[in-house]
Every structure is written in C-alpha cells, then in structure tokens.
N, C-alpha and C. Protein backbone atom coordinates (compact mmCIF):
# COMPACT_ATOMS: atom_id res chain seq x y z
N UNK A 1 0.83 -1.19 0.00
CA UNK A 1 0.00 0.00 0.00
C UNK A 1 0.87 1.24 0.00
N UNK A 2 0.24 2.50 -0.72
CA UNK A 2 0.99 3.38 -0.76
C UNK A 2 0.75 4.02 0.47
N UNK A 3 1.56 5.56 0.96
CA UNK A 3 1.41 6.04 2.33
C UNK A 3 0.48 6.94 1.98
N UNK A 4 -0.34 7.33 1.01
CA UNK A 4 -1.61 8.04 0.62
C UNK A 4 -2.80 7.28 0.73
N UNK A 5 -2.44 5.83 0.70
CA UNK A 5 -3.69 5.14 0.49
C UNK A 5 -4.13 4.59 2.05
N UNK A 6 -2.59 4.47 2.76
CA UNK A 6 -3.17 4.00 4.41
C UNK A 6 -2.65 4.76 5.69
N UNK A 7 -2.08 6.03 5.56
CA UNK A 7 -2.37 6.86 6.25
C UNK A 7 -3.55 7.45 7.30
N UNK A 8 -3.30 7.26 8.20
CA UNK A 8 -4.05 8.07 9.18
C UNK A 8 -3.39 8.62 10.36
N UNK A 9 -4.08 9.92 10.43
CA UNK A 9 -3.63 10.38 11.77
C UNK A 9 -4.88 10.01 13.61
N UNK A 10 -4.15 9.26 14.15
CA UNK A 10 -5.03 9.30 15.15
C UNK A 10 -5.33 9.86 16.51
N UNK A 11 -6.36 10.45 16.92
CA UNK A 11 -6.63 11.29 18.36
C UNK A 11 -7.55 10.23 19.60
N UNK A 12 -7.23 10.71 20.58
CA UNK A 12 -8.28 10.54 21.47
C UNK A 12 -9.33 11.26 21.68
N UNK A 13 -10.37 11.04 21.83
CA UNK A 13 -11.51 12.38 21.90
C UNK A 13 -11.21 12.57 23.54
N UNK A 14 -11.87 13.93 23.99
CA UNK A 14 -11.71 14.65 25.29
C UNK A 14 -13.55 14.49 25.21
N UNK A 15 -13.90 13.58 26.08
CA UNK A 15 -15.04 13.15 26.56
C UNK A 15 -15.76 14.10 27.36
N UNK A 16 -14.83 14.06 28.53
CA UNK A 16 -14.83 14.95 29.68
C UNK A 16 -15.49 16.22 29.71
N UNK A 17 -14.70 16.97 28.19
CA UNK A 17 -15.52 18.51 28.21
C UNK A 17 -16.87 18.79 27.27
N UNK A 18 -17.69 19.60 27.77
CA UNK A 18 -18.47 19.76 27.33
C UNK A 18 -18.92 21.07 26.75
N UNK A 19 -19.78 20.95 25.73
CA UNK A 19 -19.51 22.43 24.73
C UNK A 19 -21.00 22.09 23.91
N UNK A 20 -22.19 22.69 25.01
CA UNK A 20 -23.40 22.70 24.39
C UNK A 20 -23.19 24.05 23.15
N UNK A 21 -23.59 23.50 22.05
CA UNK A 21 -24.31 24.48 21.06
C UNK A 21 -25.41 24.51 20.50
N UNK A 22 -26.41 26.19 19.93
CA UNK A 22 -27.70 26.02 19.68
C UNK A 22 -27.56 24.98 18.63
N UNK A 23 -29.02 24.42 18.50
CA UNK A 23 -29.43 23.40 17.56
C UNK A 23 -30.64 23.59 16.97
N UNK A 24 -30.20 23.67 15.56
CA UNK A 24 -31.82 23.91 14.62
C UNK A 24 -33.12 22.47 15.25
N UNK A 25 -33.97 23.04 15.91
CA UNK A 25 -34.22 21.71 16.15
C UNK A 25 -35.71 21.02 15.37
N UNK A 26 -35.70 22.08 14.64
CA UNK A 26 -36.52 21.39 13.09
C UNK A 26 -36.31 21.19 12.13
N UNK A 27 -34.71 21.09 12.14
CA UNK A 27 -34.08 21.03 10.48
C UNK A 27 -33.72 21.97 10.00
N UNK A 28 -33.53 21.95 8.38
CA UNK A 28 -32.87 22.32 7.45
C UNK A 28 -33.21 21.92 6.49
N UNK A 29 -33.98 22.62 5.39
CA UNK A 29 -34.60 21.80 4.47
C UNK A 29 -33.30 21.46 3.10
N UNK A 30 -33.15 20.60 2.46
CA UNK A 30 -32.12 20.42 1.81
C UNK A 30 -32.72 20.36 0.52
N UNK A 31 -34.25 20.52 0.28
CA UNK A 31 -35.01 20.91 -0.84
C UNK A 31 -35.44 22.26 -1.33
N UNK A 32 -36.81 22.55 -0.64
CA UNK A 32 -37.70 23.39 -1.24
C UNK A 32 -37.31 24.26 0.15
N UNK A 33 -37.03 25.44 -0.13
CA UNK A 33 -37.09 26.52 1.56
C UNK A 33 -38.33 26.68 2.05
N UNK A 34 -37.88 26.25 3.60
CA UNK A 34 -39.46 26.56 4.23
C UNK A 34 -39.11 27.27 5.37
N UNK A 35 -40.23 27.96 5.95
CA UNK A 35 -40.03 29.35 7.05
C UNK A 35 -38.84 29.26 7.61
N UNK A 36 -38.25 30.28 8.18
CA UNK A 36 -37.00 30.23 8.80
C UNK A 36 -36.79 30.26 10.07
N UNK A 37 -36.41 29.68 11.21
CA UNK A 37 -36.99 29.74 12.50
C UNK A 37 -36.03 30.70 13.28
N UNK A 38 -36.53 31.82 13.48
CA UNK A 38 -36.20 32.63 14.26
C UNK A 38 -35.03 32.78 15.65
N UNK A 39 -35.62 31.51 16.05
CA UNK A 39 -34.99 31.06 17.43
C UNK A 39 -34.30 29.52 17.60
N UNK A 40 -33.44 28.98 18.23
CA UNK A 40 -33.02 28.10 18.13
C UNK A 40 -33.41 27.64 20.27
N UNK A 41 -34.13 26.75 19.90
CA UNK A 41 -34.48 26.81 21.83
C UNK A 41 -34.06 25.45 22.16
N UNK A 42 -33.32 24.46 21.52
CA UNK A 42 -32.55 23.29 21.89
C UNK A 42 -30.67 23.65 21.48
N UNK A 43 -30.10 22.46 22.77
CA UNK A 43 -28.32 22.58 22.09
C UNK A 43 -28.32 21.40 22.21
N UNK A 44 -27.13 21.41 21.21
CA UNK A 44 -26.44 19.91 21.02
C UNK A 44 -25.09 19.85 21.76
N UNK A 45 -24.39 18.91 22.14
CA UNK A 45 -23.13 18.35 22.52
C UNK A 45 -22.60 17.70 21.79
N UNK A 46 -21.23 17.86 20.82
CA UNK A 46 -21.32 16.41 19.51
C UNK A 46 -20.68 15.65 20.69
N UNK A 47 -20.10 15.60 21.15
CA UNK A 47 -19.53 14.51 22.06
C UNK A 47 -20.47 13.68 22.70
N UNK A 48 -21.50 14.11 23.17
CA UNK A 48 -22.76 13.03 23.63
C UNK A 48 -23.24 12.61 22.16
N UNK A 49 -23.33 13.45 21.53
CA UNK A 49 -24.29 13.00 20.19
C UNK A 49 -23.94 11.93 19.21
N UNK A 50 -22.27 12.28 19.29
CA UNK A 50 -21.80 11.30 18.45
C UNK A 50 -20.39 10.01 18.73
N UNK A 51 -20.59 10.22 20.03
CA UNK A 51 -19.11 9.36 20.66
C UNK A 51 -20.42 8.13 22.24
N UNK A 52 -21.02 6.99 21.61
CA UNK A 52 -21.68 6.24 22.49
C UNK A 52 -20.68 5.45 23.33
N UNK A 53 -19.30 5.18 22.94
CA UNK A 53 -18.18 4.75 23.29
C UNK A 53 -17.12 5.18 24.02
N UNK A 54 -17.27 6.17 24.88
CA UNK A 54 -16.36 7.27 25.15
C UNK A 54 -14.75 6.30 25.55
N UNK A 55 -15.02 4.67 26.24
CA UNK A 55 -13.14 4.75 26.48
C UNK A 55 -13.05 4.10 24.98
N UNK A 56 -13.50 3.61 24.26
CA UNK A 56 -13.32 2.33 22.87
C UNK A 56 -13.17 3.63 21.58
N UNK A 57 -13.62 4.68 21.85
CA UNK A 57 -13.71 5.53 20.73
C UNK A 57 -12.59 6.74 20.39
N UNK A 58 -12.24 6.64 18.60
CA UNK A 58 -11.22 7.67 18.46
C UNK A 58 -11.43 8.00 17.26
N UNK A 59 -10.62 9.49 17.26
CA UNK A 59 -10.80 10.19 15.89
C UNK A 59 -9.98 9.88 15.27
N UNK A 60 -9.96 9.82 13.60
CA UNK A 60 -8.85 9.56 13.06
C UNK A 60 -9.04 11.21 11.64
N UNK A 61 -7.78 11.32 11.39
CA UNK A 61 -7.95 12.73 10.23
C UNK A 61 -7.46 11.53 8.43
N UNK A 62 -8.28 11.71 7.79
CA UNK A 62 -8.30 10.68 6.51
C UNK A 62 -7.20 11.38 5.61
N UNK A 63 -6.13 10.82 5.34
CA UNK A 63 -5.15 11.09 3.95
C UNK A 63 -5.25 9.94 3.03
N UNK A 64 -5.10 10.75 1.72
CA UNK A 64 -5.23 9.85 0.82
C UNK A 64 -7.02 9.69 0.13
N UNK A 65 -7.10 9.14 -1.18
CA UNK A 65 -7.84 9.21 -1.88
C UNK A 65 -8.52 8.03 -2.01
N UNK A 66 -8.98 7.04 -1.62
CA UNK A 66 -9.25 5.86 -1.90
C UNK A 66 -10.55 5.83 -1.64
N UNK A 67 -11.11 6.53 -0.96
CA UNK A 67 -12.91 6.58 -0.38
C UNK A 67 -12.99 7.90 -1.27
N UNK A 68 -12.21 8.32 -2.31
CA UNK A 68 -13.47 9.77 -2.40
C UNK A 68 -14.65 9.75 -3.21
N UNK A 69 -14.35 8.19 -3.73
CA UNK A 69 -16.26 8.66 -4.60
C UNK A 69 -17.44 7.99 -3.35
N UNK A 70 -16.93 8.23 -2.05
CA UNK A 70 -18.09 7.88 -0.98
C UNK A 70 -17.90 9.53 -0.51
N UNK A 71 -17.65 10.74 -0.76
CA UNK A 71 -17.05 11.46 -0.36
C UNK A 71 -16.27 11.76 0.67
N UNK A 72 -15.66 10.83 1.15
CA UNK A 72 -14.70 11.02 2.00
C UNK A 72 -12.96 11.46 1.62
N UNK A 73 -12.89 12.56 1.63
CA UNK A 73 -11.71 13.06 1.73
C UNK A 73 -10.68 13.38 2.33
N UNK A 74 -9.22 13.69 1.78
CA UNK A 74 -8.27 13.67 3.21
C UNK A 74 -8.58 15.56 4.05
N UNK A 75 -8.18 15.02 4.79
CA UNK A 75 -8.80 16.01 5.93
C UNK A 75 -9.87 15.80 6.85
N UNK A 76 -10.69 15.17 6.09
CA UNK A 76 -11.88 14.75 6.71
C UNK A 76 -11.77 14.13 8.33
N UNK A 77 -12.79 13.95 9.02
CA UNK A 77 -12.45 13.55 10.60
C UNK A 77 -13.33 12.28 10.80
N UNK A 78 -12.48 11.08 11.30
CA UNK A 78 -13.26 9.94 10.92
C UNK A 78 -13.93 9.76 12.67
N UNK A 79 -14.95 9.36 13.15
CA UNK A 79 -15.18 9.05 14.74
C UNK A 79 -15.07 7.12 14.62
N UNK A 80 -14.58 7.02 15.35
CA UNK A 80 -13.93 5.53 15.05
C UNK A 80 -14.28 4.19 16.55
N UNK A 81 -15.34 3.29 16.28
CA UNK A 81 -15.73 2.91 17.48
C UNK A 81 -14.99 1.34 17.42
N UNK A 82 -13.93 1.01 18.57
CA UNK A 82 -13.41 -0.31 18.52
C UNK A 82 -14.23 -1.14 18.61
N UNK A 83 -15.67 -0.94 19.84
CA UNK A 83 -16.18 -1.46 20.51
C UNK A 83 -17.24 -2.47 19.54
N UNK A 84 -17.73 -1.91 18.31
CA UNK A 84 -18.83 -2.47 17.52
C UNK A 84 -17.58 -3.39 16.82
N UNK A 85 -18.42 -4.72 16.75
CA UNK A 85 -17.95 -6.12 15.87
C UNK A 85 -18.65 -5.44 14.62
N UNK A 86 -17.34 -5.57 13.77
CA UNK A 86 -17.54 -5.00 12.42
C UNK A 86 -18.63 -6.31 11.57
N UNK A 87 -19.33 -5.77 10.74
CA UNK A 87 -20.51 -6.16 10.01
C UNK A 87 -20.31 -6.23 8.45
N UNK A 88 -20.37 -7.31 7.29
CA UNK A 88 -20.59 -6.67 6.37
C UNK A 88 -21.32 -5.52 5.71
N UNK A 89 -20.09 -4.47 4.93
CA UNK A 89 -20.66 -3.09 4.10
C UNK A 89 -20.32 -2.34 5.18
N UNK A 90 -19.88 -2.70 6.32
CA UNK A 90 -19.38 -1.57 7.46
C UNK A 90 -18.31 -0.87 6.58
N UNK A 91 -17.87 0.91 6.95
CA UNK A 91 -16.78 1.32 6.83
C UNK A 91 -15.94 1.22 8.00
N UNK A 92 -14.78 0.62 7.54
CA UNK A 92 -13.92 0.64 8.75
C UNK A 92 -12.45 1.06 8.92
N UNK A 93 -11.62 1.19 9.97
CA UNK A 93 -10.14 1.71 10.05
C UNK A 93 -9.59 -0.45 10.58
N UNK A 94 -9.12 -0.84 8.79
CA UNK A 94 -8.41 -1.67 9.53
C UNK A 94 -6.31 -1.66 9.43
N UNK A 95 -6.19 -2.41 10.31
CA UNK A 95 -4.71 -2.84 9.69
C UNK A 95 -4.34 -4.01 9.09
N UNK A 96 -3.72 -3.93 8.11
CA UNK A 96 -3.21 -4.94 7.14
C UNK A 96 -1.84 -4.69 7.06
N UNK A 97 -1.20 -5.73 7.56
CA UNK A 97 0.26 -5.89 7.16
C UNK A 97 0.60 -4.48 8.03
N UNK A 98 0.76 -4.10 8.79
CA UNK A 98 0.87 -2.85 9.69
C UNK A 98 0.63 -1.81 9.18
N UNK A 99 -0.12 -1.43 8.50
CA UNK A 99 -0.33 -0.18 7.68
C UNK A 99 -2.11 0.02 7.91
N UNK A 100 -2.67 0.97 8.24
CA UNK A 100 -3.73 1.60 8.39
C UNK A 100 -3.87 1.88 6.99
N UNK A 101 -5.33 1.37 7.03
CA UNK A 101 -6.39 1.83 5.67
C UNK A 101 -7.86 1.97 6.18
N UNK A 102 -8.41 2.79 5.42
CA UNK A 102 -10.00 2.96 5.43
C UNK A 102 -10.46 2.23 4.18
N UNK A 103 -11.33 1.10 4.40
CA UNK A 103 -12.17 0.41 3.46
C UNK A 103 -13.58 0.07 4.10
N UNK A 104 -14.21 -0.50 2.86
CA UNK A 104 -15.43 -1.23 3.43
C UNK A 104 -15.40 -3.01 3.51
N UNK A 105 -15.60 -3.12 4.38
CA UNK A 105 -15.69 -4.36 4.72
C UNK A 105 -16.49 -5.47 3.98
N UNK A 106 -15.82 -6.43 3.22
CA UNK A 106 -17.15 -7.04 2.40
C UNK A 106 -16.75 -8.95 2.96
N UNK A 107 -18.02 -8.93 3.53
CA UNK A 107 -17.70 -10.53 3.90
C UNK A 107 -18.11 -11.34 2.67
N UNK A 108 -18.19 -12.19 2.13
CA UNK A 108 -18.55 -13.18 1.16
C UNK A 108 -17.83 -14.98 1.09
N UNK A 109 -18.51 -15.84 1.22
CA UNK A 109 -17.74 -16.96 1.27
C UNK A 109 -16.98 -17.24 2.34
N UNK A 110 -16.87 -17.02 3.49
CA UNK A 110 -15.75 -16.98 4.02
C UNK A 110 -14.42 -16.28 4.02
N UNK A 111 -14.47 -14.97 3.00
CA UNK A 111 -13.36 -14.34 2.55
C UNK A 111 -13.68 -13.00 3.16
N UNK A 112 -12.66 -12.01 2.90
CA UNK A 112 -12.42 -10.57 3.89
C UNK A 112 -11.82 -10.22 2.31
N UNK A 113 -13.28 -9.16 2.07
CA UNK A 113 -12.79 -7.75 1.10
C UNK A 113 -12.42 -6.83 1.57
N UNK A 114 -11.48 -5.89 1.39
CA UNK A 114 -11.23 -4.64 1.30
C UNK A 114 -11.85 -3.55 0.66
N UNK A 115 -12.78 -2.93 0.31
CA UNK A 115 -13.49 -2.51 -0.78
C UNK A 115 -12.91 -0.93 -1.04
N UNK A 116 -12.61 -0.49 -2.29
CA UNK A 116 -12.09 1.43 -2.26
C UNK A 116 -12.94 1.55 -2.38
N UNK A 117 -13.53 2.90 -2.55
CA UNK A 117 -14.34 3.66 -3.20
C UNK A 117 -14.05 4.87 -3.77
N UNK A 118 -12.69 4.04 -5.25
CA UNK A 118 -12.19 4.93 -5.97
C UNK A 118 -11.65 4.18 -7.13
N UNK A 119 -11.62 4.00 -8.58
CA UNK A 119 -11.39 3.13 -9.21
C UNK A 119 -10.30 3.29 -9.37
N UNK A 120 -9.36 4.11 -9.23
CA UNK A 120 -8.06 4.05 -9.09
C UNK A 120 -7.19 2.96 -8.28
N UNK A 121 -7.74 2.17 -7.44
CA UNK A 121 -7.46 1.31 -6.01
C UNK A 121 -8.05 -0.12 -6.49
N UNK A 122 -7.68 -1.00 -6.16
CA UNK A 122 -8.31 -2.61 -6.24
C UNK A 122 -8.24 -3.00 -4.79
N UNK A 123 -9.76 -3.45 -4.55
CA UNK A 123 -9.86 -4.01 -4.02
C UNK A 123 -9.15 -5.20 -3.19
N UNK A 124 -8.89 -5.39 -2.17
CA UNK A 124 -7.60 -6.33 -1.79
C UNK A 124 -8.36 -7.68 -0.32
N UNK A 125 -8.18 -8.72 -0.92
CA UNK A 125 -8.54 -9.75 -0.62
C UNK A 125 -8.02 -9.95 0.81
N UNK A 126 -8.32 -10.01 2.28
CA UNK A 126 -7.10 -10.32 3.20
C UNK A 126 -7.23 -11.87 3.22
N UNK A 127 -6.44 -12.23 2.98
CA UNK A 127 -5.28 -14.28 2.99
C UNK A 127 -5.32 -14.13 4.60
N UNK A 128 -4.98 -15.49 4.51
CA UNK A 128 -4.37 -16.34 5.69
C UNK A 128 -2.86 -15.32 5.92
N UNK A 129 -2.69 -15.35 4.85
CA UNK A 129 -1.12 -14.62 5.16
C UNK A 129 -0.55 -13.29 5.22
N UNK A 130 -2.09 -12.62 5.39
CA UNK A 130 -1.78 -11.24 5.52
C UNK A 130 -2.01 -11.15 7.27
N UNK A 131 -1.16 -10.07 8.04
CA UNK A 131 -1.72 -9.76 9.50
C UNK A 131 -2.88 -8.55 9.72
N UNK A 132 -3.91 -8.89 10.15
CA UNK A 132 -5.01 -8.13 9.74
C UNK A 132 -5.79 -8.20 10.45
N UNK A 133 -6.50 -6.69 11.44
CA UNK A 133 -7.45 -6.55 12.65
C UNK A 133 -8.16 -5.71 11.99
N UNK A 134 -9.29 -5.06 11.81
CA UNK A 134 -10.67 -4.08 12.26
C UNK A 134 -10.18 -3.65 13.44
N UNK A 135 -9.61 -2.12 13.12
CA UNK A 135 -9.27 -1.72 14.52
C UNK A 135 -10.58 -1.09 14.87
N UNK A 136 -11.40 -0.83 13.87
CA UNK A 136 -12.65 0.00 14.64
C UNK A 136 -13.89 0.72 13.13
N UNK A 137 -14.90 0.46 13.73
CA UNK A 137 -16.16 0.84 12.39
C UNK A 137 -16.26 2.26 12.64
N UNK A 138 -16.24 2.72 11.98
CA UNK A 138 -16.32 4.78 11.67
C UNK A 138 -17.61 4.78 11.83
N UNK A 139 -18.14 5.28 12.60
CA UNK A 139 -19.70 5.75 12.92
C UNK A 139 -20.22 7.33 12.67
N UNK A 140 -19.09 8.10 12.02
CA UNK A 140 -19.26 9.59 11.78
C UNK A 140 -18.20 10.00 10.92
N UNK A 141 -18.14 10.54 9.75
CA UNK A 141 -17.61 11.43 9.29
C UNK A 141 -17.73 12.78 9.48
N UNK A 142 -16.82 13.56 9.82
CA UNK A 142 -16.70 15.37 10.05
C UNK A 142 -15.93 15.18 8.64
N UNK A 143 -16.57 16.81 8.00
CA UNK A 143 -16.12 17.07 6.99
C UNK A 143 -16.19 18.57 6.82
N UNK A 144 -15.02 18.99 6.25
CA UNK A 144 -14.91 20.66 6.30
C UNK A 144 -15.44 21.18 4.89
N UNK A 145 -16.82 22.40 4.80
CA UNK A 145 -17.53 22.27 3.69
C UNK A 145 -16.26 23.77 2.72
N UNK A 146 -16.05 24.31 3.68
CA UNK A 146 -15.39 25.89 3.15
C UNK A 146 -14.66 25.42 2.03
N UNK A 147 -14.72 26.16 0.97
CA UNK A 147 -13.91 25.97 -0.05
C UNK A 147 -12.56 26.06 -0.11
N UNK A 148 -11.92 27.52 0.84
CA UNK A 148 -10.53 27.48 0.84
C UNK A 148 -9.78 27.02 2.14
N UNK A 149 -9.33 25.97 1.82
CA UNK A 149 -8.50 25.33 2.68
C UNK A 149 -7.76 25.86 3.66
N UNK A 150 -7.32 27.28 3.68
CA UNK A 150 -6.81 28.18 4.18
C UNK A 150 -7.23 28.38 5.38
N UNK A 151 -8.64 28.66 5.66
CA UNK A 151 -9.87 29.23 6.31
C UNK A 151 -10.33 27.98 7.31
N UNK A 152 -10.05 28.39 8.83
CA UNK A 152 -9.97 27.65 9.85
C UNK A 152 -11.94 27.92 10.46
C-alpha cells in the first residue's frame, strides 16, 4: 500500500468537556425553503451526540484518496468505534500488514474484502497470510464544507 492510500492520523476524543451548542431543532430543508426559524431553543453536545463509546472511541484525520467517490476526503475527521464487531458493508479503520487503511468491509464466502471507493485502487482480498485486525467501524464522518482550505 501506498502512504496516501493507508495513512491516518489518530486522536483521542476529550469526553470529559463539554460544549453545548444552539441546535436547529426542526431542520434544514435540503429541498424546497421553508419558514425560517427565528430562534433556536434546543443545544447539542457532539460529544454526547456522536461518541456512544467514550473509552473504545477515536478520531482519526483521513489522507489519501481511496474513499473519495463515498465522499470522503483527506482532511476529513473519521469518529472511530473499537467497541462495535464490524458487520458486512461496514466502513472501517483496519490494519493490514501494519499499515492503516479505510475500506469497506465485504464478507462473502468466508473471505475478507477490502473494498475502495475509488477506481483508481483494487480491491484487496485479506489471505491467511496477511496480519489483519478491524481496529474500529467509523460511525461519523466530520467534513470541512469551506472551499478554501486556508480558512480555519
């Protein structure tokens, strides 16, 4: 594997702190615009919202191109749960041969796919003779929408 294709950077999440923010709590229409709500009278926590795992769970930052026609891109922020027994069609952070990759998991026959989601990449079979764990199923992608990369 190349170091674009199984790259990751990994964090611990900070559980501990908490950082309510307002929350649209009727949506966002992603169609037709409908009234605009004035007031926002619920908050969210992403850390309660999106970490059910707080000691099993970690962030990882995605390099490399191999998921981008799922849109996942590098930069992107993966939330990463050890704790869930990975499933076929899960996305997951595994290791193969000591190298970190993001694939989808495809069970079939008794066999372990690797799946890209980039045709540039083939798919990679794990053997008997590869060393190979599911360190953990991604249960959230964070993704930065701003156009210039620059802009924090």
């Amino acid at each position: 594997m190349s170091k674009s294709e199984s790259a990751l950077e990994i964090f611990r999440p900070d559980t501990a702190s908490r950082m309510s923010l307002p929350f649209a709590e009727m949506g966002v229409q992603a169609g037709f615009p409908s009234p605009a709500q004035d007031y926002m009278s619920e908050s969210i926590d992403l850390n309660h919202e999106l970490i059910r795992h707080p000691a099993s769970t970690f962030y990882a930052r995605v390099e490399g191109n191999s998921m981008i026609d799922e849109g996942i891109e590098p930069g992107d922020i993966l939330v990463v749960d050890r704790s869930i027994e990975p499933a076929d069609g899960d996305l997951a952070v595994c290791c193969l041969d000591g190298d970190f990759t993001l694939k989808r998991i495809k069970l079939r026959q008794g066999q372990i796919w690797l799946i890209p989601s980039n045709e540039a990449f083939d798919p990679i079979l794990v053997t008997p003779t590869c060393r190979f764990e599911v360190w953990g199923v991604v249960t959230y992608t964070i993704k930065k929408h701003r156009r210039n990369p620059n802009i924090h």
